[in-house]
C-alpha atoms as a PDB file:
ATOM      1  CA  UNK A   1      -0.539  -2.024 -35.040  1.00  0.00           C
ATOM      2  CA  UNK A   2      -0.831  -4.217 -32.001  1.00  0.00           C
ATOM      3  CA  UNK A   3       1.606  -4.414 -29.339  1.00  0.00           C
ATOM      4  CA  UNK A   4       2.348  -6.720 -27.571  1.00  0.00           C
ATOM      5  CA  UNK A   5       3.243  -6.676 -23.645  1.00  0.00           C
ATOM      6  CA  UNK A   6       6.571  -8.692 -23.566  1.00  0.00           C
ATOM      7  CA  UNK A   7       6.544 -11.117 -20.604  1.00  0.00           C
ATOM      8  CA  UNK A   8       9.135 -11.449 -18.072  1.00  0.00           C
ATOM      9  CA  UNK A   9      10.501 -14.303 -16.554  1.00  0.00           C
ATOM     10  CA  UNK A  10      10.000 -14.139 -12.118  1.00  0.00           C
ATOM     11  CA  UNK A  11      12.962 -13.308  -9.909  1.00  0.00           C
ATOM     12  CA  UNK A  12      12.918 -17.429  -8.573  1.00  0.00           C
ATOM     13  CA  UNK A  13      12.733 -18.254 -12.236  1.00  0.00           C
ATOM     14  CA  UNK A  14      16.020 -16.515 -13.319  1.00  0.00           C
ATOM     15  CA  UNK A  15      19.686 -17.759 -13.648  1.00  0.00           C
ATOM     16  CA  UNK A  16      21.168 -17.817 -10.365  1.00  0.00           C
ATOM     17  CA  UNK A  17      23.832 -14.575 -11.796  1.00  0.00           C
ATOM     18  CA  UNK A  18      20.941 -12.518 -13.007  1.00  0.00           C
ATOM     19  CA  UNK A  19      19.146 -12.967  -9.352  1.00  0.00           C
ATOM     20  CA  UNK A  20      23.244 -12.170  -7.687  1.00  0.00           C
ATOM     21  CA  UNK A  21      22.966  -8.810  -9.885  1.00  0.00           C
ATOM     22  CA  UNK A  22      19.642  -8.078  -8.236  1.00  0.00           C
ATOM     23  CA  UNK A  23      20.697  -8.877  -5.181  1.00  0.00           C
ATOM     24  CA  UNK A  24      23.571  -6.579  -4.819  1.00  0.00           C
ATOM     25  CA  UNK A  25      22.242  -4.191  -6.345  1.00  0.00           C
ATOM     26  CA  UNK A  26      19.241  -4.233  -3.534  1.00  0.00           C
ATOM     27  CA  UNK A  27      22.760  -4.476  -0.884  1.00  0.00           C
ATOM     28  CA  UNK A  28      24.003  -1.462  -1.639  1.00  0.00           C
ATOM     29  CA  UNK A  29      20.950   0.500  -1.921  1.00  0.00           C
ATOM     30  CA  UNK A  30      20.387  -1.096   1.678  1.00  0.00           C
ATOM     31  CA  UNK A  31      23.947   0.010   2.692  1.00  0.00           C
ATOM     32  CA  UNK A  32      23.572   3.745   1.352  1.00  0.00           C
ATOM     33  CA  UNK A  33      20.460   4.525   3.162  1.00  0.00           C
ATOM     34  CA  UNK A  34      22.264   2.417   5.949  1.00  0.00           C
ATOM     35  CA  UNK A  35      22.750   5.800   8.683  1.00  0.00           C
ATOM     36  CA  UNK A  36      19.077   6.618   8.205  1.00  0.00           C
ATOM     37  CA  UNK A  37      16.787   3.309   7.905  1.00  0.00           C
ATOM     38  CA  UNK A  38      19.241   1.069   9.962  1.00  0.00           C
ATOM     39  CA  UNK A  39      21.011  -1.182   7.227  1.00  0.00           C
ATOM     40  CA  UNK A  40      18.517  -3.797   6.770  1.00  0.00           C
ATOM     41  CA  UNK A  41      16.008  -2.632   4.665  1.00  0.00           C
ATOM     42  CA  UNK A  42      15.894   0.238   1.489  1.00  0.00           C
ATOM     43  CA  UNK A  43      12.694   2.293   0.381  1.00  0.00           C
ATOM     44  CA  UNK A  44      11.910   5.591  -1.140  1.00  0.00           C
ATOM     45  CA  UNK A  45       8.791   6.045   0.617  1.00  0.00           C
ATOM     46  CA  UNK A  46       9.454   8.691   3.047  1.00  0.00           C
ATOM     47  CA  UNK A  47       9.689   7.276   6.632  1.00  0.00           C
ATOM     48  CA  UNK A  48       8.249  10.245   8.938  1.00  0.00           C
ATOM     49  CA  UNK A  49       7.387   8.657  11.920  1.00  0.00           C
ATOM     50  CA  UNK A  50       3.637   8.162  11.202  1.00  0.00           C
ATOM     51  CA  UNK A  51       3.528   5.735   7.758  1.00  0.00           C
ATOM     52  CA  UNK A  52       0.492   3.594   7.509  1.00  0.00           C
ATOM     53  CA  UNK A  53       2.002   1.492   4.909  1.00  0.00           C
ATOM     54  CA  UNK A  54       5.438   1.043   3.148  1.00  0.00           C
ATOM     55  CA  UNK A  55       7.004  -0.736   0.051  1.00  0.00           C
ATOM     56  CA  UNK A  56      10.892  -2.021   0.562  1.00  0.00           C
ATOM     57  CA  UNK A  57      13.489  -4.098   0.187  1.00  0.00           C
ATOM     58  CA  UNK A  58      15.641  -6.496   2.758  1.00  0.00           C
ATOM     59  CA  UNK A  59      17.976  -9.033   1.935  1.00  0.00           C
ATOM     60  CA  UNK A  60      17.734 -12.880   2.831  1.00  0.00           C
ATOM     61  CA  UNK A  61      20.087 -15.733   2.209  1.00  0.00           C
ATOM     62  CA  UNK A  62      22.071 -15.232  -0.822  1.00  0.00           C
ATOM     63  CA  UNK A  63      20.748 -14.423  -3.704  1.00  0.00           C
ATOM     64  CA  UNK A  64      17.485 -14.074  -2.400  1.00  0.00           C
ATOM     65  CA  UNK A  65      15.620 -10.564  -1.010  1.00  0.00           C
ATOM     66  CA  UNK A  66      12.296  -9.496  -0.775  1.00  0.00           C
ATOM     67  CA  UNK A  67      10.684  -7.048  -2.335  1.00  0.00           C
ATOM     68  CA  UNK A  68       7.854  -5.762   0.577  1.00  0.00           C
ATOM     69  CA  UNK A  69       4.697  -4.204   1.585  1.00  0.00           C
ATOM     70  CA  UNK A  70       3.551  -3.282   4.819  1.00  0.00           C
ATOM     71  CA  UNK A  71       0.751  -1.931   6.127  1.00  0.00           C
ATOM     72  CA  UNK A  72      -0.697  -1.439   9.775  1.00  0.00           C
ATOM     73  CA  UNK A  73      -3.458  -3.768  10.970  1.00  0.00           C
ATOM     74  CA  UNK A  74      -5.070  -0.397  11.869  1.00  0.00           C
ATOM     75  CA  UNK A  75      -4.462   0.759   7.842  1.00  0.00           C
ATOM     76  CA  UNK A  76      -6.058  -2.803   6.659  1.00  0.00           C
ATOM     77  CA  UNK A  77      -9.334  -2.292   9.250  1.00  0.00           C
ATOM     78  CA  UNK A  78      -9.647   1.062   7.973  1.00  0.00           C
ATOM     79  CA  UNK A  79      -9.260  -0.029   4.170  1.00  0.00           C
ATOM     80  CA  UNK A  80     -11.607  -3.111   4.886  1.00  0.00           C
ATOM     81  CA  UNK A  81     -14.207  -0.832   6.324  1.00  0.00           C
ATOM     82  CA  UNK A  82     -13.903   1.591   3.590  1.00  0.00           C
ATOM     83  CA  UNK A  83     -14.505  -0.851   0.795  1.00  0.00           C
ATOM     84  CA  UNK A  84     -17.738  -2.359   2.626  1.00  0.00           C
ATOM     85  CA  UNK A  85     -19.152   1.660   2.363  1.00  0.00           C
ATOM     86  CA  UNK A  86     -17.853   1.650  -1.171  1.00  0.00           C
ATOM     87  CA  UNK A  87     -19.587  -0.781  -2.125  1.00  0.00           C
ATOM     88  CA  UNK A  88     -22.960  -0.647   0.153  1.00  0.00           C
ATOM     89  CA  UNK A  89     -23.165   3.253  -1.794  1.00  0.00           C
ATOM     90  CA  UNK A  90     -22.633   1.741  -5.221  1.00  0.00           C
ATOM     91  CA  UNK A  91     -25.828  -0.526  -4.202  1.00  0.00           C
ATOM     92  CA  UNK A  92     -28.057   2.369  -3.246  1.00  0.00           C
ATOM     93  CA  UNK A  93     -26.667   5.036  -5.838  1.00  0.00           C
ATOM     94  CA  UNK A  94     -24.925   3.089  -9.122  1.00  0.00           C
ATOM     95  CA  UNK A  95     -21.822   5.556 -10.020  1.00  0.00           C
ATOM     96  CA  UNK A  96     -21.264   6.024 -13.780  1.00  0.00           C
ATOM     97  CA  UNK A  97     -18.093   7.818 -14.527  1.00  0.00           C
ATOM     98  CA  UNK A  98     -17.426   9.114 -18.003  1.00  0.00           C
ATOM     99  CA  UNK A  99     -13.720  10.517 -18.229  1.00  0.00           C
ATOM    100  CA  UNK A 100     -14.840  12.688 -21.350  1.00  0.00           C
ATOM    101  CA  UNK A 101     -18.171  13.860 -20.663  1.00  0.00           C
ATOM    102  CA  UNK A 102     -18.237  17.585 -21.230  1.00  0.00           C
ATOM    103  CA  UNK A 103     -14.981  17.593 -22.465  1.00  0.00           C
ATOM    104  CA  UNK A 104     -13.843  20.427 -25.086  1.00  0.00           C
ATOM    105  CA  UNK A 105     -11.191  20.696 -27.553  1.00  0.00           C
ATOM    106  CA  UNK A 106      -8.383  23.694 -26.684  1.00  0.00           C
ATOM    107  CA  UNK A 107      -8.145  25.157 -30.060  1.00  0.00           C
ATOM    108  CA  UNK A 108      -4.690  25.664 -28.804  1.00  0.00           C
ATOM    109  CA  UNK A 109      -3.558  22.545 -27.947  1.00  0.00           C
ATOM    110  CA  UNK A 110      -5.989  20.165 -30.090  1.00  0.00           C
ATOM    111  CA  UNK A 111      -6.252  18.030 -26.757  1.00  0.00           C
ATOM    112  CA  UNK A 112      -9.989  17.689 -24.851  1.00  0.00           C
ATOM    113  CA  UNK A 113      -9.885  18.876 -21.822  1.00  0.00           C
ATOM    114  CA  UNK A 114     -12.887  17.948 -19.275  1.00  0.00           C
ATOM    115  CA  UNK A 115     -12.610  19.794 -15.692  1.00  0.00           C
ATOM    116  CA  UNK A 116     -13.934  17.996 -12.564  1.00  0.00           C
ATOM    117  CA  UNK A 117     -17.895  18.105 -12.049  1.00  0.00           C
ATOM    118  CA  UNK A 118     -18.925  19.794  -8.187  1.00  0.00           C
ATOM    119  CA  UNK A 119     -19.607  16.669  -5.773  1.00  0.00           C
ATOM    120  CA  UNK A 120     -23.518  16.071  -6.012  1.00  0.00           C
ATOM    121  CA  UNK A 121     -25.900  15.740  -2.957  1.00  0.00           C
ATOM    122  CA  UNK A 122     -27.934  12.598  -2.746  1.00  0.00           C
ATOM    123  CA  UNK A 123     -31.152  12.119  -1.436  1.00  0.00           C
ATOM    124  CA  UNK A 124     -30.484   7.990  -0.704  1.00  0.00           C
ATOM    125  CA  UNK A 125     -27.274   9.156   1.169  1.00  0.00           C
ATOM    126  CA  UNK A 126     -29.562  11.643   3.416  1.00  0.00           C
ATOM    127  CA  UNK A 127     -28.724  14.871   1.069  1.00  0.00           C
ATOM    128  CA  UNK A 128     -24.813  13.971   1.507  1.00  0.00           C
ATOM    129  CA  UNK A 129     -22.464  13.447  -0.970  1.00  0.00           C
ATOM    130  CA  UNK A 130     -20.735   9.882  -2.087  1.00  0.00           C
ATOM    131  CA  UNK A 131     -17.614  10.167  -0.313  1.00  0.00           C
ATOM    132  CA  UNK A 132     -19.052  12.279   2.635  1.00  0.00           C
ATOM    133  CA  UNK A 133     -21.489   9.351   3.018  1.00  0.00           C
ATOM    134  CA  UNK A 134     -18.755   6.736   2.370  1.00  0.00           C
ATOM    135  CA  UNK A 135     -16.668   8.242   5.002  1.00  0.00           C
ATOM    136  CA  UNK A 136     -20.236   8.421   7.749  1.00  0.00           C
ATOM    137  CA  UNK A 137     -20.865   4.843   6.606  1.00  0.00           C
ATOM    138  CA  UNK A 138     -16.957   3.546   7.169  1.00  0.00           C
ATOM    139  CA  UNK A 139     -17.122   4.788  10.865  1.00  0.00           C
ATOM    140  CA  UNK A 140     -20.667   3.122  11.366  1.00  0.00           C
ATOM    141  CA  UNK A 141     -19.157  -0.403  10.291  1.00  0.00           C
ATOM    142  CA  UNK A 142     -15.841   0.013  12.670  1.00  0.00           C
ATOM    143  CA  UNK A 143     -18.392   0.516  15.654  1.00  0.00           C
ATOM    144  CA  UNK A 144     -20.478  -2.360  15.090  1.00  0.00           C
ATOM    145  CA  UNK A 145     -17.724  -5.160  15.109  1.00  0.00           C
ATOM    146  CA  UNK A 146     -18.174  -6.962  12.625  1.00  0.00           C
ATOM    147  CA  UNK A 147     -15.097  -6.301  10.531  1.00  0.00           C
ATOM    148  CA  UNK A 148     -11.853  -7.548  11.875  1.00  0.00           C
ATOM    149  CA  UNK A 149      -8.310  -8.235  10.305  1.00  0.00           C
ATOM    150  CA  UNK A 150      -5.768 -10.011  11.182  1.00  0.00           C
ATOM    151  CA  UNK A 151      -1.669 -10.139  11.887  1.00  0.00           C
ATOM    152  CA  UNK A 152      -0.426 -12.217   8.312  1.00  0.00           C
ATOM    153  CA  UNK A 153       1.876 -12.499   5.586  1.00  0.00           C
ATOM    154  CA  UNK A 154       2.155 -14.132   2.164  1.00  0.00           C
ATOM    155  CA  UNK A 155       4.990 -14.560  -0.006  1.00  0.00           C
ATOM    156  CA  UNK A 156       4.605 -14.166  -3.816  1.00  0.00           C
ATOM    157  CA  UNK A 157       7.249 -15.621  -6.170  1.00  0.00           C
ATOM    158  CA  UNK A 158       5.746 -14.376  -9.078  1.00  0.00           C
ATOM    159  CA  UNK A 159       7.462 -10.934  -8.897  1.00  0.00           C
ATOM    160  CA  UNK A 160       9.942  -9.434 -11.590  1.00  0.00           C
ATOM    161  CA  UNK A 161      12.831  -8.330  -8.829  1.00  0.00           C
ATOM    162  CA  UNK A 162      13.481 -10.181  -5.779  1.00  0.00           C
ATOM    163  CA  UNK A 163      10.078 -12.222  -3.687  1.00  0.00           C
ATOM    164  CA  UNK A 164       6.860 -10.527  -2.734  1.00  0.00           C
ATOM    165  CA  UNK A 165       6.105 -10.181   0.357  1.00  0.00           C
ATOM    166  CA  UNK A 166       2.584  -8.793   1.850  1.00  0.00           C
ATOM    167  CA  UNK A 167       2.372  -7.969   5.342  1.00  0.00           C
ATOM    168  CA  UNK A 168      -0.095  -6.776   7.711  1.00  0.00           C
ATOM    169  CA  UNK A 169       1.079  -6.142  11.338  1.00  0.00           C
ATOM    170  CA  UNK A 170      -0.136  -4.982  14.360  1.00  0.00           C
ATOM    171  CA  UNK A 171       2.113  -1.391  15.248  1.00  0.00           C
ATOM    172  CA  UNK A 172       0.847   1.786  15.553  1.00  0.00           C
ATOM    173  CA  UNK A 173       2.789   3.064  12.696  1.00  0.00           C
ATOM    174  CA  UNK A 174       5.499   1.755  10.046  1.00  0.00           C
ATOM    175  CA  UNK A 175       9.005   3.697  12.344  1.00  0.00           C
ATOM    176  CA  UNK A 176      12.103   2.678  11.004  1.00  0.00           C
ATOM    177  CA  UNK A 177      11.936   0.573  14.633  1.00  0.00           C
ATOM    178  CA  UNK A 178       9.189  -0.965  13.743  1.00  0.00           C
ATOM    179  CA  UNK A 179      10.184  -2.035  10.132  1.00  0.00           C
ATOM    180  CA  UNK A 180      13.479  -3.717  11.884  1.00  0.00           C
ATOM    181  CA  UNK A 181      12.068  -5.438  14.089  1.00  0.00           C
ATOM    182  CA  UNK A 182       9.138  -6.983  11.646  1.00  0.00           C
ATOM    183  CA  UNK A 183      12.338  -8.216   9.516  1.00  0.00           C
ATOM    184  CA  UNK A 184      14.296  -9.414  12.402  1.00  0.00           C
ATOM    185  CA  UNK A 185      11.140 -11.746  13.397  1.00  0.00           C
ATOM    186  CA  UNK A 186      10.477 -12.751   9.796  1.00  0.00           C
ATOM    187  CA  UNK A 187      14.058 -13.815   8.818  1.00  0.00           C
ATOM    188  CA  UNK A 188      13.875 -15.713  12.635  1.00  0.00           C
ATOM    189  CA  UNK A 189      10.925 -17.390  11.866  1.00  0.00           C
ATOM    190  CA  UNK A 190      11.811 -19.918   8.683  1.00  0.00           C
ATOM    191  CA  UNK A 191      10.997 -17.011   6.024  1.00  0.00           C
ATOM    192  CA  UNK A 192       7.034 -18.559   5.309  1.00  0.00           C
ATOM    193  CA  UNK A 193       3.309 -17.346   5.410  1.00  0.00           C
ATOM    194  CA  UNK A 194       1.448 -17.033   8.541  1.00  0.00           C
ATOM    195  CA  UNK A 195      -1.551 -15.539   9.978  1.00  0.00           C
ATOM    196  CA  UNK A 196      -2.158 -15.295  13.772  1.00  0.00           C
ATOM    197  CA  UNK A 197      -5.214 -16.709  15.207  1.00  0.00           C
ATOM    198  CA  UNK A 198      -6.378 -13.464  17.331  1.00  0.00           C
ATOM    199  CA  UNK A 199      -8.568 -11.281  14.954  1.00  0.00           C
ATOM    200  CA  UNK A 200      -8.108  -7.365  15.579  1.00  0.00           C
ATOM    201  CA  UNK A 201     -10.672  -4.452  15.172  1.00  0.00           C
ATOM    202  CA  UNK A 202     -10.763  -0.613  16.206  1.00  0.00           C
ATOM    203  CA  UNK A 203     -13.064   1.590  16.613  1.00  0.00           C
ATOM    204  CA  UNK A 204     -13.588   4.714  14.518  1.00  0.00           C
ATOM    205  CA  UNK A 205     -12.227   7.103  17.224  1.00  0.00           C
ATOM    206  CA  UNK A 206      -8.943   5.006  16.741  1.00  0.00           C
ATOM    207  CA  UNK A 207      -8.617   5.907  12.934  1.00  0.00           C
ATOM    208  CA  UNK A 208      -7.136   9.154  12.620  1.00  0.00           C
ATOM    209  CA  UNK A 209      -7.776  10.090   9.148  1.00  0.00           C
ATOM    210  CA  UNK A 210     -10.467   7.976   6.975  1.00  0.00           C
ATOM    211  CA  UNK A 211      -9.106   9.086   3.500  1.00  0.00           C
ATOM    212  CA  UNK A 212      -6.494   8.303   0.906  1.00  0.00           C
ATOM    213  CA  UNK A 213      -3.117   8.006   2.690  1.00  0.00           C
ATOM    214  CA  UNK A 214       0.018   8.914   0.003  1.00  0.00           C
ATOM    215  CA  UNK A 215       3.847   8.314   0.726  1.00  0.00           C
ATOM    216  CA  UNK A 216       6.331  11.167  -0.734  1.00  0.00           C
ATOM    217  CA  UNK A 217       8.970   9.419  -2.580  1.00  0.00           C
ATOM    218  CA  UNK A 218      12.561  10.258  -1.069  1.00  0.00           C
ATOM    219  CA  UNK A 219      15.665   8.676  -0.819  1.00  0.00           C
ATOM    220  CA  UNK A 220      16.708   7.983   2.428  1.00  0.00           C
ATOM    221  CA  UNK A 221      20.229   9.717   1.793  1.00  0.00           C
ATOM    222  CA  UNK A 222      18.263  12.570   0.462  1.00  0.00           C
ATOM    223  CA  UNK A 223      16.167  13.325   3.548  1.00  0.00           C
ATOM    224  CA  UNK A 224      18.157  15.877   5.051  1.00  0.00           C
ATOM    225  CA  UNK A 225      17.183  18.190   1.925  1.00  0.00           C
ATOM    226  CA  UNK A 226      13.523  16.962   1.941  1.00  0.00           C
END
């Protein structure tokens, strides 16, 4: 039997009620984690002082809030420059991947299981492996300049619960500070897109860590325990 994904209707697309129950519902989130995060924004990713990026929520005019994603300009470049190496190793060395290749049936269980394969070495990556290389290669394409991002942000009313917003911005790191005064500017500034003018790169000494970089998900009125 075929099922069918059932389609929802977007946040700007909803009664003006249903969009109030959203909203408040976002308020008093925003209001509980209010003597940590400040009182104008909510998330559960856990804010410790060194986040690249960050998915929220902040309130704007009545019944409207937007549901956000930040990231550093620093966490962009590095992204940016990770996807070029990605993809230059995928043109010297093709990666097939094959979820259940060598898997075995537990007679216990009845379920396959397969169990990770060792990294291999590669003679067009100079004996390295993938990553290793991707990770030489990333650092390579920060020093020559030729990458650069930029300050921007783009709304998208497509969402299910409040209005997208994607953000890029130029801050060491995503502090509680930092997040305040990005929403403080953006509410100032007419609520719309932009994208400054001034491009921004780094070098590879700048980026501190050149793999995946995870969130723990905690309430902010549950950090004390955490």
């Amino acid at each position: 039997m075929k099922y069918r994904r059932k389609k929802f209707k977007p946040f700007v697309d909803l009664a003006r009620h249903r969009q109030k129950d959203q909203f408040i519902g976002v308020r008093n989130r925003i209001r509980r984690a209010t003597p940590v995060l400040g009182g104008a924004f909510y998330t559960h990713d856990y804010m410790h002082g060194k986040n690249a990026w960050l998915d929220g929520y902040f309130l704007g005019p009545v019944p409207v809030f937007y549901n956000f994603a930040l990231e550093t300009a620093i966490h962009r470049f590095k992204e940016e420059c990770m996807d070029a190496a990605w993809d230059e190793a995928e043109a010297l060395v093709p990666h097939s991947f094959n979820l259940f290749e060598g898997a075995k049936k537990d007679p216990v269980t009845g379920h396959y299981v397969s169990h990770p394969r060792p990294p291999r070495n590669h003679p067009e990556f100079g004996g390295l492996t993938r990553i290793d290389w991707v990770q030489k290669r990333a650092a390579e394409l920060a020093e020559e300049g030729k990458i650069e991002v930029f300050e921007e942000g783009s709304l998208h009313r497509d969402y299910r619960h409040g209005i997208g917003l994607h953000a890029t911005v130029n801050v060491p790191f995503l502090t509680v500070d930092a997040v305040n005064a990005f929403i403080r500017t953006f509410l100032e500034g007419d609520e719309k897109a932009w994208r400054r003018e001034t491009p921004l790169r780094f070098t590879a000494e700048e980026i501190e860590h050149w793999g995946l970089e995870s969130n723990a998900i905690v309430e902010p009125w549950d950090y004390p325990e955490a």
